[in-house]
ModelCIF file with pLDDT and N, C-alpha, C, O atoms, coordinates in Angstrom:
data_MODEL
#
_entry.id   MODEL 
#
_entity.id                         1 
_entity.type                       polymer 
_entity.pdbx_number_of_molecules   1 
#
_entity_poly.entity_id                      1 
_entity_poly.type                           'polypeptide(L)' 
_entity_poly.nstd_linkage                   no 
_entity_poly.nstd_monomer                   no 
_entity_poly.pdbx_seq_one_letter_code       
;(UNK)(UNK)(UNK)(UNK)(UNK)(UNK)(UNK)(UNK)(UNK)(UNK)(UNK)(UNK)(UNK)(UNK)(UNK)(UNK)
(UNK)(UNK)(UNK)(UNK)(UNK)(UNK)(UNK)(UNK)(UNK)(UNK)(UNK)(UNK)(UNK)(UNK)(UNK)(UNK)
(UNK)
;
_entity_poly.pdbx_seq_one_letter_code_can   XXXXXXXXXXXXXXXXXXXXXXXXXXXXXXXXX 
_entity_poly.pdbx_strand_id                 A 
#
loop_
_entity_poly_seq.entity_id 
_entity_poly_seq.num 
_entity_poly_seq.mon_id 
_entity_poly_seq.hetero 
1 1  UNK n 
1 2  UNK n 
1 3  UNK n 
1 4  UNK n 
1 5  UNK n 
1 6  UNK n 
1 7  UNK n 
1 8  UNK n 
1 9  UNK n 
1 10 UNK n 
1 11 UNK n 
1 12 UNK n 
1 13 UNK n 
1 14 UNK n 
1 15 UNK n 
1 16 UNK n 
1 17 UNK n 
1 18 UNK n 
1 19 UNK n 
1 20 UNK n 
1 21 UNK n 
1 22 UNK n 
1 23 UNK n 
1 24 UNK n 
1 25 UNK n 
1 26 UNK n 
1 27 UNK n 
1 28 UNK n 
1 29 UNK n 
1 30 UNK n 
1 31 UNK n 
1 32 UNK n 
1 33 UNK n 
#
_struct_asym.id          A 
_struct_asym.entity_id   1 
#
loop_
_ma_qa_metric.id 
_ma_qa_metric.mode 
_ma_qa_metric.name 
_ma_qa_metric.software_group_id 
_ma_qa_metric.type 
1 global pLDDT . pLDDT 
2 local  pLDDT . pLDDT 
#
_ma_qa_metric_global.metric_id      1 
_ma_qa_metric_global.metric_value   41.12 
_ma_qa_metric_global.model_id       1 
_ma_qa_metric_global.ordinal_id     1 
#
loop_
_ma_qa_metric_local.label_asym_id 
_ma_qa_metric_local.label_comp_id 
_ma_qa_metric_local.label_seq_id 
_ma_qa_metric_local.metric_id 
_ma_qa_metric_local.metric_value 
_ma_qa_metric_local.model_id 
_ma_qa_metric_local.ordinal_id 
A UNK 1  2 31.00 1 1  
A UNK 2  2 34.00 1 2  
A UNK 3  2 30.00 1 3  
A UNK 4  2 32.00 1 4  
A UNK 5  2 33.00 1 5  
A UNK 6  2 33.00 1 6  
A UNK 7  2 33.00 1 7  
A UNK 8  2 38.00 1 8  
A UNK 9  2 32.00 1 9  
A UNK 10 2 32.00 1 10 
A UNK 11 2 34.00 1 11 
A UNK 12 2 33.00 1 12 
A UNK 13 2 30.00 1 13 
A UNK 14 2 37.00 1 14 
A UNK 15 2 40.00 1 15 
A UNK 16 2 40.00 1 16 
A UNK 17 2 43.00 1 17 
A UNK 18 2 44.00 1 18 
A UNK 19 2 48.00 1 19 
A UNK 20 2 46.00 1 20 
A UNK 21 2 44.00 1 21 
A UNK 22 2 47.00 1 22 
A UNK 23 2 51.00 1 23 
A UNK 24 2 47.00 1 24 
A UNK 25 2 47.00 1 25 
A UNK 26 2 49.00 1 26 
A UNK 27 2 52.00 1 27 
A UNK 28 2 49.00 1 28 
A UNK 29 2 51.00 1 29 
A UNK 30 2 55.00 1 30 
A UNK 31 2 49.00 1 31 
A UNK 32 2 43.00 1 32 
A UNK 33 2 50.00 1 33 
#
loop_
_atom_site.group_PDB 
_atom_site.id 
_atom_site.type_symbol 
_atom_site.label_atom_id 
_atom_site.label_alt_id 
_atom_site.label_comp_id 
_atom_site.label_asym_id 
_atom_site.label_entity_id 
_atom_site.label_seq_id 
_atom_site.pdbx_PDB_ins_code 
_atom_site.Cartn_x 
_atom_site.Cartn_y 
_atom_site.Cartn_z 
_atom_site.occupancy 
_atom_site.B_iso_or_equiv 
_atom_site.pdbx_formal_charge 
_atom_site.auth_seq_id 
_atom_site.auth_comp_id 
_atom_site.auth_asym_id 
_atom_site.auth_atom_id 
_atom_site.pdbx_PDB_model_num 
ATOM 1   N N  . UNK A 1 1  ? 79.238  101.666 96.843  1.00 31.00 ? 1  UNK A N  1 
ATOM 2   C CA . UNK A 1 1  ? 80.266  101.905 95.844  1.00 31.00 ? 1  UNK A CA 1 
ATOM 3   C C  . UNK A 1 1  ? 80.950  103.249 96.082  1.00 31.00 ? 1  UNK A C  1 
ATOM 4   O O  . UNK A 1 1  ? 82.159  103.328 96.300  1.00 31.00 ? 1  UNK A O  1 
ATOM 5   N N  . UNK A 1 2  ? 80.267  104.130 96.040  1.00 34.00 ? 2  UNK A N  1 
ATOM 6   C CA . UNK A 1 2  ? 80.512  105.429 96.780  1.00 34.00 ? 2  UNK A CA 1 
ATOM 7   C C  . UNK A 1 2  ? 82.101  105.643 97.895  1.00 34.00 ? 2  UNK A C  1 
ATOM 8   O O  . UNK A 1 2  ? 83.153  106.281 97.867  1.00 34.00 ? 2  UNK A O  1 
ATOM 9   N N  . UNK A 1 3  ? 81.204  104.381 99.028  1.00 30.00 ? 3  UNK A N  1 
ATOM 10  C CA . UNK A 1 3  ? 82.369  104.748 99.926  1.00 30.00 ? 3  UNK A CA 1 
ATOM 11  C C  . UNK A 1 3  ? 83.859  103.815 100.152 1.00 30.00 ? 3  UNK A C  1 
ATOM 12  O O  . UNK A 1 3  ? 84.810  103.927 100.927 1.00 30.00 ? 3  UNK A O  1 
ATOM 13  N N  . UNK A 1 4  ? 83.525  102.903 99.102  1.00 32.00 ? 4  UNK A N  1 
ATOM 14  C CA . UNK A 1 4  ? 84.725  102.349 98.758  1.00 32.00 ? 4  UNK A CA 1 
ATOM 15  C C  . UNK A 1 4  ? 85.699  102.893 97.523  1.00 32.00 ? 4  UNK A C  1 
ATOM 16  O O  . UNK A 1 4  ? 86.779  102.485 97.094  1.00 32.00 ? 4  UNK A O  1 
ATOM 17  N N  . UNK A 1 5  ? 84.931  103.870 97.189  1.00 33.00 ? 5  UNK A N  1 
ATOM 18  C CA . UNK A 1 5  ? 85.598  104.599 96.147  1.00 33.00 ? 5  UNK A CA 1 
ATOM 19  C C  . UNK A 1 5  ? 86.295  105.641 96.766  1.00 33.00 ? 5  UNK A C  1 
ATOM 20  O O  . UNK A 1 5  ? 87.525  105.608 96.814  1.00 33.00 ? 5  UNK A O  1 
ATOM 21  N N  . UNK A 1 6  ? 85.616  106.611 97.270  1.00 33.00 ? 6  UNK A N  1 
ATOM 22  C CA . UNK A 1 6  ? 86.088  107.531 98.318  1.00 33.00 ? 6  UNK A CA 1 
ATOM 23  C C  . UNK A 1 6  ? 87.357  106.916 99.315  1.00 33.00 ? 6  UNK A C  1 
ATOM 24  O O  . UNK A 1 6  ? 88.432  107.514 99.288  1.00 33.00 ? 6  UNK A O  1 
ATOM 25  N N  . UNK A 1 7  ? 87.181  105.598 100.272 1.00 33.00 ? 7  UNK A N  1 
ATOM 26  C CA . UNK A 1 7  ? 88.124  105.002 100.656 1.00 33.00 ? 7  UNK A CA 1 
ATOM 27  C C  . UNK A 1 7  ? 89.338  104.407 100.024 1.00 33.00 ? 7  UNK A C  1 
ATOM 28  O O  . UNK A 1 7  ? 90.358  104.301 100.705 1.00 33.00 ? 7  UNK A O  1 
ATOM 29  N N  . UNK A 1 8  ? 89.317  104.006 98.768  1.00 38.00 ? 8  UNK A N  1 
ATOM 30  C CA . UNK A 1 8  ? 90.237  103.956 97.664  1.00 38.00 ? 8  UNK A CA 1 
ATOM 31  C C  . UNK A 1 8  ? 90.990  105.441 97.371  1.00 38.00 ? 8  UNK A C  1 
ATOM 32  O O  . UNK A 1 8  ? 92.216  105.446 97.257  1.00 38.00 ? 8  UNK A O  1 
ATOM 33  N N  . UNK A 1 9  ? 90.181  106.773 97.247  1.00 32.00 ? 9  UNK A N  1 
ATOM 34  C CA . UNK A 1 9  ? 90.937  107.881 97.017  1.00 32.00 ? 9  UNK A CA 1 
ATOM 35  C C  . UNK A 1 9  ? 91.874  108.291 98.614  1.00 32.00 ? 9  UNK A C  1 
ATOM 36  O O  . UNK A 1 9  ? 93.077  108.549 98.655  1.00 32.00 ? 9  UNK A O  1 
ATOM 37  N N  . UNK A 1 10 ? 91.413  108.272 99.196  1.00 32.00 ? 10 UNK A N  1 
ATOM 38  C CA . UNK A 1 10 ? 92.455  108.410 100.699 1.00 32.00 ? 10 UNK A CA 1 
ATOM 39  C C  . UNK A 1 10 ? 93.208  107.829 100.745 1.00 32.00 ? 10 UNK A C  1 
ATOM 40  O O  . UNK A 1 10 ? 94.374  108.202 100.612 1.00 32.00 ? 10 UNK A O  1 
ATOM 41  N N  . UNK A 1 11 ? 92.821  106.625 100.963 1.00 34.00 ? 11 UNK A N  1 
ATOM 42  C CA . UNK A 1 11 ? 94.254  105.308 100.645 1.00 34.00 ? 11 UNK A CA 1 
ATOM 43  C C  . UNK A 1 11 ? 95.765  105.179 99.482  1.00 34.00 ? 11 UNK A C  1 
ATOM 44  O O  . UNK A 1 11 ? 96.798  104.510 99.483  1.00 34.00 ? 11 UNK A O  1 
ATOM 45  N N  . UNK A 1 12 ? 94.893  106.680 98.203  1.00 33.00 ? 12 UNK A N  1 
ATOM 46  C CA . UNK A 1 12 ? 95.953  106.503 97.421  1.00 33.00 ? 12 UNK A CA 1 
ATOM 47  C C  . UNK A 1 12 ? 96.247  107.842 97.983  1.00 33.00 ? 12 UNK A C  1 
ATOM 48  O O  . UNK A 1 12 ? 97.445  107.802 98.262  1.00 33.00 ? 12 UNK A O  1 
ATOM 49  N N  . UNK A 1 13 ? 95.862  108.793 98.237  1.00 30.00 ? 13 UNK A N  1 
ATOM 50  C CA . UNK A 1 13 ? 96.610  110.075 98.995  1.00 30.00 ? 13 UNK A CA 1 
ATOM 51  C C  . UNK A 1 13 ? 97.496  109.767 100.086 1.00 30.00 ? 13 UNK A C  1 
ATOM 52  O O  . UNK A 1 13 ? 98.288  110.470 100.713 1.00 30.00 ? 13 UNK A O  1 
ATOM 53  N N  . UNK A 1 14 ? 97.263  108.877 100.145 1.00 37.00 ? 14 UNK A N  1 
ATOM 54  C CA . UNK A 1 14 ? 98.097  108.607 102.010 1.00 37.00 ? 14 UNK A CA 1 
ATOM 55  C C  . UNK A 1 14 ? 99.188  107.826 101.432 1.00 37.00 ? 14 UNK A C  1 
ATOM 56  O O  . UNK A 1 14 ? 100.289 108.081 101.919 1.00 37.00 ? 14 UNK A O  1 
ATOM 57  N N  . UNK A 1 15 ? 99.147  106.599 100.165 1.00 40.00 ? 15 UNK A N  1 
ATOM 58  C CA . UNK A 1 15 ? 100.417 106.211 99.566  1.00 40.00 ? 15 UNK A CA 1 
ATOM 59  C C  . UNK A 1 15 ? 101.506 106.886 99.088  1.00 40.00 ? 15 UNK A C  1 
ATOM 60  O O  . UNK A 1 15 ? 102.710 106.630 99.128  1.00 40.00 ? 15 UNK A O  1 
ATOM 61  N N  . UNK A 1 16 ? 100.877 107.791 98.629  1.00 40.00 ? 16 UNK A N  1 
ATOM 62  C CA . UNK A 1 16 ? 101.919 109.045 98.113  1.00 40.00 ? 16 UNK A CA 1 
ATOM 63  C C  . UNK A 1 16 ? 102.510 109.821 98.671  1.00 40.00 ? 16 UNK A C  1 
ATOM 64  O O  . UNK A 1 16 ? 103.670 110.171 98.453  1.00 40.00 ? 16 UNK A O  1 
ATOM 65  N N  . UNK A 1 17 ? 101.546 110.317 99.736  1.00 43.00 ? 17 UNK A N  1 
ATOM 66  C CA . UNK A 1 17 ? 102.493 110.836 100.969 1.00 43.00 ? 17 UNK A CA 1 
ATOM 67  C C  . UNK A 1 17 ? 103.436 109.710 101.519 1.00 43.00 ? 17 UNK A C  1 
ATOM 68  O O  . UNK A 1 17 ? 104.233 110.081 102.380 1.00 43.00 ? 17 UNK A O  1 
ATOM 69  N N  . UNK A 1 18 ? 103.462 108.549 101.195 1.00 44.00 ? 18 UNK A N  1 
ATOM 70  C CA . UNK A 1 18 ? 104.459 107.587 102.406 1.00 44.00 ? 18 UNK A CA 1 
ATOM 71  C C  . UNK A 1 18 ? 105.022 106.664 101.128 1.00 44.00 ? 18 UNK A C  1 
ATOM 72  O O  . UNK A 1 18 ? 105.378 105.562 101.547 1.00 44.00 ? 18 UNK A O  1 
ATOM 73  N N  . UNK A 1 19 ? 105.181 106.796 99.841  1.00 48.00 ? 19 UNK A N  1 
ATOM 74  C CA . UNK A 1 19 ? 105.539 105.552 98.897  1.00 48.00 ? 19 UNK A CA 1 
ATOM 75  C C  . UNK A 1 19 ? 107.137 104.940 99.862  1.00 48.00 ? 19 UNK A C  1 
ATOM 76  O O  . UNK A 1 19 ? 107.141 103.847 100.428 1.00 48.00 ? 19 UNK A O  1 
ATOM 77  N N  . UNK A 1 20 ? 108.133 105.716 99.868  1.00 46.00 ? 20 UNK A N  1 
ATOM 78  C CA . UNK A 1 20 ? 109.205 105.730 100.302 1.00 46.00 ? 20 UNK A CA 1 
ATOM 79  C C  . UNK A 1 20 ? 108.951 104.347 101.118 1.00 46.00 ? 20 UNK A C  1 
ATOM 80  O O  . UNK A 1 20 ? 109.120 103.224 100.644 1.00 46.00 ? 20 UNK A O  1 
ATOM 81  N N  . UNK A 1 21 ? 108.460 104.679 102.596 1.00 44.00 ? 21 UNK A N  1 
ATOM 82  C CA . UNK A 1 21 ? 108.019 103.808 103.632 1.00 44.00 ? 21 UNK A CA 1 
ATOM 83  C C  . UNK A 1 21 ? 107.367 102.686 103.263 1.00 44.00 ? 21 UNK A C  1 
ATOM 84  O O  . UNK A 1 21 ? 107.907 101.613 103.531 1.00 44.00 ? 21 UNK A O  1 
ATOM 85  N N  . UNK A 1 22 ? 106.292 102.694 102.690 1.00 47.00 ? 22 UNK A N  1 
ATOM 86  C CA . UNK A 1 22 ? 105.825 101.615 101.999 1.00 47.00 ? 22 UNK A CA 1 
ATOM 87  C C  . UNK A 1 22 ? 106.321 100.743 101.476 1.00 47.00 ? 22 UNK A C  1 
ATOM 88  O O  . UNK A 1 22 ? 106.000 99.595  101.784 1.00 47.00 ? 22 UNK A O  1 
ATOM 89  N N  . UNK A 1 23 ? 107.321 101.009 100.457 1.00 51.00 ? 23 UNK A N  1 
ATOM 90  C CA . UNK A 1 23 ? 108.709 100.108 99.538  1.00 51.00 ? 23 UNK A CA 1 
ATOM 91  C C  . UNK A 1 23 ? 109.475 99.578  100.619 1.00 51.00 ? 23 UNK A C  1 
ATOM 92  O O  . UNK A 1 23 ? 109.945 98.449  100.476 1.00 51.00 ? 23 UNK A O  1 
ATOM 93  N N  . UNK A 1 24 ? 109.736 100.380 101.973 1.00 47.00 ? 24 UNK A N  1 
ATOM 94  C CA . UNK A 1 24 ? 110.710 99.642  102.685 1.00 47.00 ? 24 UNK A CA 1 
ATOM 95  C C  . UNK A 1 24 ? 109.554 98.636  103.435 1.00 47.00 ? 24 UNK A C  1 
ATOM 96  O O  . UNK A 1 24 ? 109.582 97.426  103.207 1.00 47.00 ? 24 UNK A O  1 
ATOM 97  N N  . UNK A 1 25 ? 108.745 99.107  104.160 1.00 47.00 ? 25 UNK A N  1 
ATOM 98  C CA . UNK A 1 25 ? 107.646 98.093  104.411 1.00 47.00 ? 25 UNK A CA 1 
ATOM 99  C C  . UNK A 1 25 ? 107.913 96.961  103.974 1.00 47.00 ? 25 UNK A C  1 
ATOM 100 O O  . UNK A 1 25 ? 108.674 96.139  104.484 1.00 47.00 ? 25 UNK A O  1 
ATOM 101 N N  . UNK A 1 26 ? 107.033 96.822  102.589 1.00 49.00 ? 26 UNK A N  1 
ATOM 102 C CA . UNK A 1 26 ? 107.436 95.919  101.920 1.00 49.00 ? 26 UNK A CA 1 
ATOM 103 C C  . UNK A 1 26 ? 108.181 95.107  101.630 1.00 49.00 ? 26 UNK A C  1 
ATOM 104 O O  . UNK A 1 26 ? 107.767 93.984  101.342 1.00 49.00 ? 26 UNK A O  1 
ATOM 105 N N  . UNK A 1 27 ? 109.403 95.385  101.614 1.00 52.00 ? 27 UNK A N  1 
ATOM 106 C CA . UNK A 1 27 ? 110.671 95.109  101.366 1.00 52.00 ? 27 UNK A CA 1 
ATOM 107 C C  . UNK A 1 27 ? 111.125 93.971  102.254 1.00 52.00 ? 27 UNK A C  1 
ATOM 108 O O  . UNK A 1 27 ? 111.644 92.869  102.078 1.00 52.00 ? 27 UNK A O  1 
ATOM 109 N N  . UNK A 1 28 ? 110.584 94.921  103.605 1.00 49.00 ? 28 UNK A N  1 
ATOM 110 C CA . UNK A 1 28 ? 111.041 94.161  104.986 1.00 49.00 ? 28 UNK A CA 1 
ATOM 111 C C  . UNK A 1 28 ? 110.257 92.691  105.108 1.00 49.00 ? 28 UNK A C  1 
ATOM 112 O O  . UNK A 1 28 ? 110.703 91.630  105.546 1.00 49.00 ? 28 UNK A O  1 
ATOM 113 N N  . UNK A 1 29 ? 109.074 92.962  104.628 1.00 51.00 ? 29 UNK A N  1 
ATOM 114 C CA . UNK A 1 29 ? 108.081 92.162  104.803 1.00 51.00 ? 29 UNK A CA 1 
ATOM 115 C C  . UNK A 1 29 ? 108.626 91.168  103.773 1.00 51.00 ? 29 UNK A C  1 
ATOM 116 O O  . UNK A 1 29 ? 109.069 90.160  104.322 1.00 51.00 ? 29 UNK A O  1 
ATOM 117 N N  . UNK A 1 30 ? 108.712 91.162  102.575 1.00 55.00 ? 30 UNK A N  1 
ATOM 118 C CA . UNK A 1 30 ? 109.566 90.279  102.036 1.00 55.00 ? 30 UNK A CA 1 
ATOM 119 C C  . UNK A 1 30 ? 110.874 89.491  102.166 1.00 55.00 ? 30 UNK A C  1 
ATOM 120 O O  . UNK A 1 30 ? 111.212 88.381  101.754 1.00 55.00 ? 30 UNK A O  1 
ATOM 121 N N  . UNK A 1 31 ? 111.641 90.660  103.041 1.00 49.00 ? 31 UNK A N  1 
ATOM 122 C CA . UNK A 1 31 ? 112.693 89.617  103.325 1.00 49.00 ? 31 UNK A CA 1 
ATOM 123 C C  . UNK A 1 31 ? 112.711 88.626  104.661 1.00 49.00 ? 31 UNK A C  1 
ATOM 124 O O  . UNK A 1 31 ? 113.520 87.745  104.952 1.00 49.00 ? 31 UNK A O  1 
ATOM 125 N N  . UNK A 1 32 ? 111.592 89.063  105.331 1.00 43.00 ? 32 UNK A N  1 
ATOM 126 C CA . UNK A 1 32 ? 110.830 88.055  106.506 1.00 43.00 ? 32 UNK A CA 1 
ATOM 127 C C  . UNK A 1 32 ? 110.641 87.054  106.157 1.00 43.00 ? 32 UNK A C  1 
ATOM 128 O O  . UNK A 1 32 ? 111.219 86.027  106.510 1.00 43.00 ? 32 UNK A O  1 
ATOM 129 N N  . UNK A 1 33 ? 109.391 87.232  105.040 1.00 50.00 ? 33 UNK A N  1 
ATOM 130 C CA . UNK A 1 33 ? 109.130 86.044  104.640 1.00 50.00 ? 33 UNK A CA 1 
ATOM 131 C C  . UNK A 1 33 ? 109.992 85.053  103.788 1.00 50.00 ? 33 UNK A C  1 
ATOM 132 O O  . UNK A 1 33 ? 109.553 83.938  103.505 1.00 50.00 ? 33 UNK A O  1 
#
């Protein structure tokens, strides 16, 4: 539990540094599909 928690807190530090990118990510990935 520990290290999926810990891996959950990085994962949201690293979203925030990149939300921008992510949305377009996304975005892209949606209009693919």
């Amino acid at each position: 539990y520990s290290f999926i928690l810990l891996l959950g807190l990085v994962l949201l530090l690293a979203a925030c540094g990149s939300d921008q990118a992510s949305d377009t990510t996304a975005q892209n990935s949606e209009d693919t599909n």
